[in-house]
N, C-alpha and C. Protein backbone atom coordinates (compact mmCIF):
# COMPACT_ATOMS: atom_id res chain seq x y z
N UNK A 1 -54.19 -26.78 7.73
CA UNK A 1 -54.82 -26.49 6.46
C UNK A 1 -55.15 -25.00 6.42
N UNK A 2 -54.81 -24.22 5.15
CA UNK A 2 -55.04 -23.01 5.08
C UNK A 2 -56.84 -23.06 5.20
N UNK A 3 -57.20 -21.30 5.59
CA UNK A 3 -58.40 -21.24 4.96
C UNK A 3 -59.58 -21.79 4.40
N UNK A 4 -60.96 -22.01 4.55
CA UNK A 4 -61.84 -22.45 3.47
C UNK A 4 -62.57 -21.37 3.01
N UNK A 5 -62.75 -20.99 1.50
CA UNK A 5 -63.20 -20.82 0.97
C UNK A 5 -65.01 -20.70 1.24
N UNK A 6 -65.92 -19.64 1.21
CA UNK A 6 -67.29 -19.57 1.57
C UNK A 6 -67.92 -18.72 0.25
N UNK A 7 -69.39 -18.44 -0.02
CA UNK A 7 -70.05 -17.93 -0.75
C UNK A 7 -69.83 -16.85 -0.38
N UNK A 8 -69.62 -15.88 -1.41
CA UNK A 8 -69.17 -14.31 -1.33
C UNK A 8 -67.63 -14.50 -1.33
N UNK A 9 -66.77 -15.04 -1.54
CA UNK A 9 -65.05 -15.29 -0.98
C UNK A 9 -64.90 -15.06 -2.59
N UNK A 10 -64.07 -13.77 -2.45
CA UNK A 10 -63.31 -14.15 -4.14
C UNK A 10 -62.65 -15.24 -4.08
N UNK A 11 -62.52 -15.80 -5.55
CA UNK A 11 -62.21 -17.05 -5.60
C UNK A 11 -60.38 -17.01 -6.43
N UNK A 12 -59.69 -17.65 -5.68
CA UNK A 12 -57.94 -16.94 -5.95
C UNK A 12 -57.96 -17.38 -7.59
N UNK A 13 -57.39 -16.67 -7.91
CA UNK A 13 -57.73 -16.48 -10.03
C UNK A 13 -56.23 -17.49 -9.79
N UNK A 14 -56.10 -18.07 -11.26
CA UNK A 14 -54.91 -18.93 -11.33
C UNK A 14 -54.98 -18.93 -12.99
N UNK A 15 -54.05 -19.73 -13.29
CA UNK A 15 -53.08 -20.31 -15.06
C UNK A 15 -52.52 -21.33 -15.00
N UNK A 16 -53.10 -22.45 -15.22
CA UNK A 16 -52.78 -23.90 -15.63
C UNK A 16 -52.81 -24.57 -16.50
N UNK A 17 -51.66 -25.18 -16.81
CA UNK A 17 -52.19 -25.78 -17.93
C UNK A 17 -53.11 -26.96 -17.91
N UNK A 18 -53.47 -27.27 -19.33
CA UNK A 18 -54.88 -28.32 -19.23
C UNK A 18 -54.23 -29.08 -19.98
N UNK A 19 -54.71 -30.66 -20.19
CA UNK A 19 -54.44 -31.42 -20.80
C UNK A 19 -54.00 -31.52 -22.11
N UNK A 20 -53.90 -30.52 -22.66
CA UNK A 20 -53.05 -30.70 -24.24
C UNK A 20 -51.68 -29.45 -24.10
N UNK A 21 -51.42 -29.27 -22.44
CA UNK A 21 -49.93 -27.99 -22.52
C UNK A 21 -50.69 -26.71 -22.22
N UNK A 22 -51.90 -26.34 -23.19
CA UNK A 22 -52.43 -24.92 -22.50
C UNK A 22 -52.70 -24.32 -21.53
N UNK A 23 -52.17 -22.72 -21.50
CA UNK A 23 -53.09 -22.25 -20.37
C UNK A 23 -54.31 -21.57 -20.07
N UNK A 24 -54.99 -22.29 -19.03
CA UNK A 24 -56.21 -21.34 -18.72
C UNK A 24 -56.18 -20.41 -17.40
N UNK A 25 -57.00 -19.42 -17.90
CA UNK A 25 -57.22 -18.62 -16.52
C UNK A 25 -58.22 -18.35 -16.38
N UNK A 26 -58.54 -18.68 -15.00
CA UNK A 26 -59.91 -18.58 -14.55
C UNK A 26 -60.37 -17.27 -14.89
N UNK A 27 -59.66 -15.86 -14.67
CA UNK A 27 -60.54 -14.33 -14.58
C UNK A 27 -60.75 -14.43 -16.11
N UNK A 28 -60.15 -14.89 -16.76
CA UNK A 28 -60.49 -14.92 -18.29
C UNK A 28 -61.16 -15.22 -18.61
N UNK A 29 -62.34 -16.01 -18.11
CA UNK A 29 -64.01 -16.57 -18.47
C UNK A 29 -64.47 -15.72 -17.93
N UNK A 30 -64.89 -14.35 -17.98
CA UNK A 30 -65.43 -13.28 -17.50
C UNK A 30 -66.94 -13.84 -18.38
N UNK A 31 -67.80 -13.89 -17.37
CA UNK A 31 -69.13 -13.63 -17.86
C UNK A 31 -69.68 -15.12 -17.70
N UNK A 32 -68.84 -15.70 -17.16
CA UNK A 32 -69.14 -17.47 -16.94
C UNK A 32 -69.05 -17.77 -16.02
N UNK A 33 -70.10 -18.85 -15.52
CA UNK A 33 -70.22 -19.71 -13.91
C UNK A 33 -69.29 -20.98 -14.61
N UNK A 34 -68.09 -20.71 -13.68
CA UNK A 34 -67.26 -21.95 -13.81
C UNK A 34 -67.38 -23.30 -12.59
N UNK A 35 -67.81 -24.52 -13.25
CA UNK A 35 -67.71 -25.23 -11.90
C UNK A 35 -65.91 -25.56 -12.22
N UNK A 36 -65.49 -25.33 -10.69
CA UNK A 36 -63.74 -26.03 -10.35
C UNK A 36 -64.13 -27.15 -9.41
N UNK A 37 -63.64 -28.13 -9.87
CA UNK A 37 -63.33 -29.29 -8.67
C UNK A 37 -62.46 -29.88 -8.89
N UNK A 38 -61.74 -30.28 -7.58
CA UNK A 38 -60.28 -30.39 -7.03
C UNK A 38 -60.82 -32.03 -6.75
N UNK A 39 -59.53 -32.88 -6.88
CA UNK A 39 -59.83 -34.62 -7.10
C UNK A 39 -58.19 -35.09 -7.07
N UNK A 40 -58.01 -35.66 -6.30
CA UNK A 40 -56.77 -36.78 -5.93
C UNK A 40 -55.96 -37.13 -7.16
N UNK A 41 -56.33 -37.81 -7.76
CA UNK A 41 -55.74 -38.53 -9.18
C UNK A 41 -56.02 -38.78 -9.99
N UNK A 42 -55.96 -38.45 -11.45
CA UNK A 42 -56.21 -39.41 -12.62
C UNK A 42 -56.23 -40.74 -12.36
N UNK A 43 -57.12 -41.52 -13.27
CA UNK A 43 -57.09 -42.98 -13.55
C UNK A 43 -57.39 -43.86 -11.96
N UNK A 44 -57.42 -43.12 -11.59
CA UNK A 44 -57.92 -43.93 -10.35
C UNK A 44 -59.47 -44.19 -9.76
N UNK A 45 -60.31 -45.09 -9.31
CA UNK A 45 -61.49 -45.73 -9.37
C UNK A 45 -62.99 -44.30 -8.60
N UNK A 46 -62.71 -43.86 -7.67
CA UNK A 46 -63.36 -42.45 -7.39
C UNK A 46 -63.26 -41.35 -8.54
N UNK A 47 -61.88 -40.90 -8.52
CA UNK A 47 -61.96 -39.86 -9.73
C UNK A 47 -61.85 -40.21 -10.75
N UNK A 48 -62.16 -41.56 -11.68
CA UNK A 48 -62.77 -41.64 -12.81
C UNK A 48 -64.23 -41.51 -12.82
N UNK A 49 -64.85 -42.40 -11.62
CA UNK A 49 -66.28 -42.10 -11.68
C UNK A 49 -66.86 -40.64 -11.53
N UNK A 50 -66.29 -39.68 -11.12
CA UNK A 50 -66.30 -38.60 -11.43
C UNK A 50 -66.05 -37.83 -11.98
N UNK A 51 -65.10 -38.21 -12.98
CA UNK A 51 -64.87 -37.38 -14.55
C UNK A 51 -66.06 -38.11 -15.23
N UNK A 52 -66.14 -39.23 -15.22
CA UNK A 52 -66.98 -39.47 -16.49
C UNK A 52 -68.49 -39.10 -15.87
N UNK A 53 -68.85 -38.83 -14.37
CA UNK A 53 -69.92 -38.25 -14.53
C UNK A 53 -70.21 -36.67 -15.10
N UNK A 54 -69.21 -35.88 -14.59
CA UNK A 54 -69.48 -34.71 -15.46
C UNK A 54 -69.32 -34.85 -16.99
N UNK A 55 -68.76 -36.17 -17.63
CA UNK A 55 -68.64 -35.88 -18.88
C UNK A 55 -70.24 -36.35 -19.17
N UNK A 56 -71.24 -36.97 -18.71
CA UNK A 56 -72.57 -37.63 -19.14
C UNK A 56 -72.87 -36.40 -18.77
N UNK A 57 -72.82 -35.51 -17.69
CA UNK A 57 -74.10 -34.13 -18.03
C UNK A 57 -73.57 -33.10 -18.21
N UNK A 58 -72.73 -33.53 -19.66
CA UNK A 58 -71.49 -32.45 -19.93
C UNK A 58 -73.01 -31.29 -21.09
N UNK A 59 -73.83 -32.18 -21.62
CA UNK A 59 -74.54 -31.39 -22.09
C UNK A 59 -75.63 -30.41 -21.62
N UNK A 60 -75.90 -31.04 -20.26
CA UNK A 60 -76.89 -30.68 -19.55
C UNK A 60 -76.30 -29.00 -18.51
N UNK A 61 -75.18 -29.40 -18.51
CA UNK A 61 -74.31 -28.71 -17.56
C UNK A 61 -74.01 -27.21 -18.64
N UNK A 62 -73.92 -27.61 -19.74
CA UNK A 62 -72.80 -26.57 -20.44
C UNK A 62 -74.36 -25.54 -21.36
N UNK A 63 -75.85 -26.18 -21.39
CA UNK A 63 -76.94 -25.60 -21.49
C UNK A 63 -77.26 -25.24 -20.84
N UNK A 64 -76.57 -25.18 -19.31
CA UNK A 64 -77.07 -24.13 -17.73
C UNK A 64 -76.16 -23.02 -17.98
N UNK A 65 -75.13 -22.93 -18.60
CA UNK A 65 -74.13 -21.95 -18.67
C UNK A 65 -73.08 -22.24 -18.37
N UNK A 66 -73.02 -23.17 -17.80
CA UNK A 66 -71.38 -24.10 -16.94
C UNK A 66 -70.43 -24.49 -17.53
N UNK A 67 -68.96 -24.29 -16.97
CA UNK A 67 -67.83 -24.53 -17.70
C UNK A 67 -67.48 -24.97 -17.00
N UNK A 68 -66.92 -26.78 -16.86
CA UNK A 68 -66.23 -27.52 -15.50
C UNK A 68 -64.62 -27.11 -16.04
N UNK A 69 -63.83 -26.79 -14.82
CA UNK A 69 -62.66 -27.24 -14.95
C UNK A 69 -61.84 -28.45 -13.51
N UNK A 70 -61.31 -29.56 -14.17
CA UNK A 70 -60.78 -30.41 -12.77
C UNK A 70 -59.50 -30.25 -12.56
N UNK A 71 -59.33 -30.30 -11.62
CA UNK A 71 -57.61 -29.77 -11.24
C UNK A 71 -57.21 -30.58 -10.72
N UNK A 72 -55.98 -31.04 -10.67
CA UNK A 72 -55.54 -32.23 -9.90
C UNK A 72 -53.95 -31.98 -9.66
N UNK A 73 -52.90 -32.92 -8.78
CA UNK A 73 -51.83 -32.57 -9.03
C UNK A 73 -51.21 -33.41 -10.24
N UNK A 74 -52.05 -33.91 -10.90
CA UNK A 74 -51.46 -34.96 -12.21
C UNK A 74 -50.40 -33.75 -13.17
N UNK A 75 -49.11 -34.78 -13.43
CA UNK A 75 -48.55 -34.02 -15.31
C UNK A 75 -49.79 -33.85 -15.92
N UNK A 76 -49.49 -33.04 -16.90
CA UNK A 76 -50.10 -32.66 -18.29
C UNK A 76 -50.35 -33.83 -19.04
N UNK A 77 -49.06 -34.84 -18.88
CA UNK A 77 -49.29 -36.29 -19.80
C UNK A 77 -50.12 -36.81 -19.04
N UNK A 78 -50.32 -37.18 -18.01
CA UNK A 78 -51.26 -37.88 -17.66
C UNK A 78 -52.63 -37.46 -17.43
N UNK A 79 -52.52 -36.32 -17.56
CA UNK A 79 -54.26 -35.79 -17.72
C UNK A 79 -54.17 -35.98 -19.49
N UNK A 80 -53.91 -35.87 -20.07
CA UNK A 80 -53.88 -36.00 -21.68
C UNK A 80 -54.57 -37.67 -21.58
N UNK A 81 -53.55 -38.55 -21.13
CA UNK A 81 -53.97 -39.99 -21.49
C UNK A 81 -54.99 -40.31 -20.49
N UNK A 82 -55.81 -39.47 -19.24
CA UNK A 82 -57.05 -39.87 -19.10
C UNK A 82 -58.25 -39.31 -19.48
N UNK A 83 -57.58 -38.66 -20.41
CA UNK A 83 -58.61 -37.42 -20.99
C UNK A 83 -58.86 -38.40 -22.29
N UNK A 84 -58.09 -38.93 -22.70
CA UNK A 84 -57.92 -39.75 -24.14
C UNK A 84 -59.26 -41.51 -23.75
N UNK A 85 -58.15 -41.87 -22.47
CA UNK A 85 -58.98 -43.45 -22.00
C UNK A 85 -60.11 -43.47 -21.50
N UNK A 86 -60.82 -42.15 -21.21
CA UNK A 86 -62.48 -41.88 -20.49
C UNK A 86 -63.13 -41.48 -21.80
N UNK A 87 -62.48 -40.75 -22.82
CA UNK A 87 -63.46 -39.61 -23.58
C UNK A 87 -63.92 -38.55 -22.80
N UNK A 88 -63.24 -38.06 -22.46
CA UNK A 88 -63.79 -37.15 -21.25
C UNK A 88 -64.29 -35.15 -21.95
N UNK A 89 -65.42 -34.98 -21.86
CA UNK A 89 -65.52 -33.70 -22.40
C UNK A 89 -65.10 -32.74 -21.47
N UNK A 90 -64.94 -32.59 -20.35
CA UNK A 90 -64.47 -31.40 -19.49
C UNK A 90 -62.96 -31.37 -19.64
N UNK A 91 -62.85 -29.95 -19.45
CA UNK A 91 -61.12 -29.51 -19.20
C UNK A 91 -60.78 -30.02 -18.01
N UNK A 92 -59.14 -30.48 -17.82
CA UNK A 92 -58.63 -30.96 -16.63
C UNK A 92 -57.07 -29.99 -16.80
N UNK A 93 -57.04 -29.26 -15.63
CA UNK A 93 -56.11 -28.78 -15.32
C UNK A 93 -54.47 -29.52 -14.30
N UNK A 94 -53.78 -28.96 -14.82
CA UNK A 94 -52.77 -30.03 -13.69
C UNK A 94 -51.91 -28.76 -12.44
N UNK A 95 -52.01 -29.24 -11.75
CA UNK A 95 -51.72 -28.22 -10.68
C UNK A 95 -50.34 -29.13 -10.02
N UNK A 96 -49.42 -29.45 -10.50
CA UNK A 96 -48.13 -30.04 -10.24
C UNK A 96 -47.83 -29.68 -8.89
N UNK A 97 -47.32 -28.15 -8.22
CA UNK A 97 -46.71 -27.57 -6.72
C UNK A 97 -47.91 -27.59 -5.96
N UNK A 98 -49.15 -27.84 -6.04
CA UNK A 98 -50.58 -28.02 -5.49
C UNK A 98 -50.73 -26.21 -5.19
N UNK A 99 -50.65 -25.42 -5.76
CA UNK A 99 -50.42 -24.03 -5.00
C UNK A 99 -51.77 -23.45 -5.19
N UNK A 100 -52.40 -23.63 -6.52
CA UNK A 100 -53.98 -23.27 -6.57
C UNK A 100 -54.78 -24.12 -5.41
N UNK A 101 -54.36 -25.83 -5.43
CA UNK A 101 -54.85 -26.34 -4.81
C UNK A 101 -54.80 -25.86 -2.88
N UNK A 102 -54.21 -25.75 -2.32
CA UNK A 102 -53.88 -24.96 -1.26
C UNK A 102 -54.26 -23.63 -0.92
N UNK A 103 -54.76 -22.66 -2.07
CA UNK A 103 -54.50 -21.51 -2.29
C UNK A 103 -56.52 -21.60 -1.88
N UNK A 104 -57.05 -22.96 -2.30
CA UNK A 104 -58.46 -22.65 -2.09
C UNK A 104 -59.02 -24.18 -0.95
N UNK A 105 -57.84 -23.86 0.02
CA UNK A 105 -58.17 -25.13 1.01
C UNK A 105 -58.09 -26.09 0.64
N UNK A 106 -58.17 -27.11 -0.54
CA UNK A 106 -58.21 -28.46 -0.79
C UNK A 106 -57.07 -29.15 -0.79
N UNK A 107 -55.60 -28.95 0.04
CA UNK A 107 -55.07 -29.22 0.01
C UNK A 107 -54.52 -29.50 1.57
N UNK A 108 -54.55 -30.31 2.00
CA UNK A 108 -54.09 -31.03 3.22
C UNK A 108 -54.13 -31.80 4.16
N UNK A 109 -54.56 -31.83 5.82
CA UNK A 109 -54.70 -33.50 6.39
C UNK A 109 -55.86 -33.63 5.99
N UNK A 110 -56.11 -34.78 5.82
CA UNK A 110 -57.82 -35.60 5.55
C UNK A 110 -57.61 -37.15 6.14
N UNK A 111 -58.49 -37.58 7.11
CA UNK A 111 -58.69 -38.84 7.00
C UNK A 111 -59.09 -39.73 5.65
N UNK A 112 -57.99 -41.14 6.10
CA UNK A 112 -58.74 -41.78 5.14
C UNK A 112 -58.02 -43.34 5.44
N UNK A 113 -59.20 -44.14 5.45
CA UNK A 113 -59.64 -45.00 6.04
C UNK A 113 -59.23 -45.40 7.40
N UNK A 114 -59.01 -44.00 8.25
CA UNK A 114 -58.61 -43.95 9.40
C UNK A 114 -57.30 -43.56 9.96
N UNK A 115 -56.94 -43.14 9.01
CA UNK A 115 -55.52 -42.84 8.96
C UNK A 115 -55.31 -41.07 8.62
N UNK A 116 -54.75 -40.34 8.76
CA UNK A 116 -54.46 -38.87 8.98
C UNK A 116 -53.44 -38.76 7.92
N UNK A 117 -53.57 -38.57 6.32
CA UNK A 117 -52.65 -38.07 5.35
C UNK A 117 -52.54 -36.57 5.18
N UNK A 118 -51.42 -36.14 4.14
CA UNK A 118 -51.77 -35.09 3.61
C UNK A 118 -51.94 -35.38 1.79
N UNK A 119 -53.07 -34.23 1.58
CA UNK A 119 -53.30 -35.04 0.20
C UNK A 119 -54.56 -33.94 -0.45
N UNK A 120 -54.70 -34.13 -1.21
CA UNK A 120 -56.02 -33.42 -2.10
C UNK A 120 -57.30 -33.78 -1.84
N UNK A 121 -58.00 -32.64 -0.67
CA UNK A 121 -59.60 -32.96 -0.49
C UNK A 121 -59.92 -32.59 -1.43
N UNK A 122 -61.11 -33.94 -2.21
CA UNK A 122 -62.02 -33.72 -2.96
C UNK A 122 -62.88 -32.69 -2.46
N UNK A 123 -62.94 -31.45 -3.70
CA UNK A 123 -64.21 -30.52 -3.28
C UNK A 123 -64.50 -29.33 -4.85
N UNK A 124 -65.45 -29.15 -4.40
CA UNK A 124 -66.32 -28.83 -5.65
C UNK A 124 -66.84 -26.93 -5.67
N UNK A 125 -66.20 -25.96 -6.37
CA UNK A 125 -66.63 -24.50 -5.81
C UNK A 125 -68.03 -24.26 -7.30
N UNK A 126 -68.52 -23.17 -7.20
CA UNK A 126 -69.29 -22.71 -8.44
C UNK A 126 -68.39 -21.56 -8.15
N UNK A 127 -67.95 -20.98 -8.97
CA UNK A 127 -67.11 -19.58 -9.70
C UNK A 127 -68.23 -19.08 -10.21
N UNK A 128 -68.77 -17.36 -10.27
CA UNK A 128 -68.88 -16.70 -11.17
C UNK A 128 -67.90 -15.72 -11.43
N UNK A 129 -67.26 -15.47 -12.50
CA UNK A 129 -66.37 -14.77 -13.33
C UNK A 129 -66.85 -13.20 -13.56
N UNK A 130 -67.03 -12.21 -12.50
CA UNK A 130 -67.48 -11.39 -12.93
C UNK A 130 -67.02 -10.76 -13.80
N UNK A 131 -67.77 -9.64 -14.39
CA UNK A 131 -67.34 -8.95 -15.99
C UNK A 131 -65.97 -8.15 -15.96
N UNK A 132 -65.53 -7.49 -14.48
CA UNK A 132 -64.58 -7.26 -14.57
C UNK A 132 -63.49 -8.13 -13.97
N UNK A 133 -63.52 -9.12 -14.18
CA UNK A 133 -62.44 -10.39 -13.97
C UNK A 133 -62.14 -11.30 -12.66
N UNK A 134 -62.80 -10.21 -12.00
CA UNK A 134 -63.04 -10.75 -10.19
C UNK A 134 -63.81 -12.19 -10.16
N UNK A 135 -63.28 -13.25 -10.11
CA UNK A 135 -64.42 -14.74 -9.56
C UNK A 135 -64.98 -14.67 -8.25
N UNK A 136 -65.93 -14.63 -8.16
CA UNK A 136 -66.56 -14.88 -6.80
C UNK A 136 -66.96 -16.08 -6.47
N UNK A 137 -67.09 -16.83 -5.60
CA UNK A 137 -67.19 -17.89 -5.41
C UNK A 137 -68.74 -17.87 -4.71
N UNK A 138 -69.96 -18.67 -5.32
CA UNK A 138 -71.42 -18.50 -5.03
C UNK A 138 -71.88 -20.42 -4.50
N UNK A 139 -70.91 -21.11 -4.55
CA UNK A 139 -70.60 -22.27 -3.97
C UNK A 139 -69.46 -23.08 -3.31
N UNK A 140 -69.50 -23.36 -1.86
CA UNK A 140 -68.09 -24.14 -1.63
C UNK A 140 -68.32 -25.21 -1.03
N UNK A 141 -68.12 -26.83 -1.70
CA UNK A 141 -68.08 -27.72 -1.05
C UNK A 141 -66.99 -28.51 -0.87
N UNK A 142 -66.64 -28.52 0.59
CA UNK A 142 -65.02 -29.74 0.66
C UNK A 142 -65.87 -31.37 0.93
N UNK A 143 -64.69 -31.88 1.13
CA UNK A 143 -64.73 -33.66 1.26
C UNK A 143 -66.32 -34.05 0.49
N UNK A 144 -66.43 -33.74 -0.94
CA UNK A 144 -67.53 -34.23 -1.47
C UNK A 144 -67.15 -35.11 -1.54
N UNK A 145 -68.10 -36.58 -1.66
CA UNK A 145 -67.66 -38.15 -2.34
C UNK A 145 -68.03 -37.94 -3.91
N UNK A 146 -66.85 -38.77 -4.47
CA UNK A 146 -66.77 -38.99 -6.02
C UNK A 146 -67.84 -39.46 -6.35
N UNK A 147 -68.85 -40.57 -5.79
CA UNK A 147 -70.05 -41.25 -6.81
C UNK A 147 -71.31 -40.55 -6.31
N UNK A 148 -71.56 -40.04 -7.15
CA UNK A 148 -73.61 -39.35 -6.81
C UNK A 148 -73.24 -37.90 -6.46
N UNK A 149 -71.77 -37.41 -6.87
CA UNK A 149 -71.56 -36.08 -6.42
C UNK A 149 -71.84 -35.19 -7.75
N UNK A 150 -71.94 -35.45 -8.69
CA UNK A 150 -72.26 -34.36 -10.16
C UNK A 150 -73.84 -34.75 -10.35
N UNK A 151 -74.76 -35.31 -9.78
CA UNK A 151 -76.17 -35.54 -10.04
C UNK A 151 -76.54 -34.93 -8.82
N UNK A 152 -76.10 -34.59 -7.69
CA UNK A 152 -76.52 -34.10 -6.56
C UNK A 152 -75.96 -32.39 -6.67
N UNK A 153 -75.13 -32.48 -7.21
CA UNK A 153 -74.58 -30.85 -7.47
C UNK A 153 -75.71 -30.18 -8.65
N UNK A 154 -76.01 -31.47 -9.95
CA UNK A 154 -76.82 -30.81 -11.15
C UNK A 154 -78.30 -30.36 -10.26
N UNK A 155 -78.61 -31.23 -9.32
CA UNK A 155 -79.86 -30.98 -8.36
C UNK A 155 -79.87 -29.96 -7.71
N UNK A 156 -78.42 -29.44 -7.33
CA UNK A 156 -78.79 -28.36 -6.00
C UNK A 156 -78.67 -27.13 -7.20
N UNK A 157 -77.80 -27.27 -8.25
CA UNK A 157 -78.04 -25.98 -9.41
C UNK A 157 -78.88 -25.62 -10.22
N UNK A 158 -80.44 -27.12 -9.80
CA UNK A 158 -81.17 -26.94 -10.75
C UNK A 158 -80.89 -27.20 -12.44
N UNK A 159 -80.16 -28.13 -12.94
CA UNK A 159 -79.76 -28.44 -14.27
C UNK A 159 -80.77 -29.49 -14.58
């Protein structure tokens, strides 16, 4: 596994598209704490419970200043149709070649259920976007668990 990512680590800038074809780029929210978190799959029983928790303190989150984006290696269609079957208010990015994903550690062996895959560690950064386009990274957490992980993150950010 490449690298992890620490507080003070610029955070590698990227362009993905999000669930309706667009692209975003992270240095382009200059002036914004972006939360990024990296998650296995659409539609599946962990990372739904964790989209739809950031979508419940999507208000609470976005009145701290916060802009979630989730990245996953899902198509575009299929972040569209779980973006559609949750109601989901956060952006979801699709990272198809996993290269952002890799590019910030969350990409490789992880146990799981005892077994040694390669695959997408769930993990969770805070981005700030400085004014001149540089992200710094002022949070890095790998192998977070999907349930009680966006009420324990709104806790440690104070939301």
């Amino acid at each position: 596994m490449s690298i992890r990512l620490a507080p003070g680590s610029i955070a590698p800038d990227f362009t993905l598209p999000d669930a309706s074809g667009h692209p975003v780029t992270l240095s382009k929210l200059t002036g914004q704490r972006v939360i990024v978190y990296f998650y296995p799959a659409a539609m599946t029983p962990g990372c739904t419970t964790q989209a739809v928790d950031f979508t419940t303190h999507h208000d609470a989150i976005s009145a701290a200043g916060y802009t979630v984006l989730g990245i996953s290696p899902d198509s575009v269609d299929r972040l569209r149709k779980f973006t559609e079957k949750e109601s989901l208010t956060l952006t979801l990015l699709s990272d198809a070649d996993t290269k952002v994903m890799r590019a910030y550690g969350t990409y490789g062996l992880k146990n799981v259920y005892g077994k040694e895959i390669e695959g997408v560690i769930r993990s969770t950064f805070v981005v700030d976007v400085q004014d001149d386009g540089r992200p710094i990274v002022s949070l890095a957490q790998y192998n977070v668990r999907a349930k009680g992980h966006v009420a324990k993150l709104c806790r440690e950010l104070k939301i």
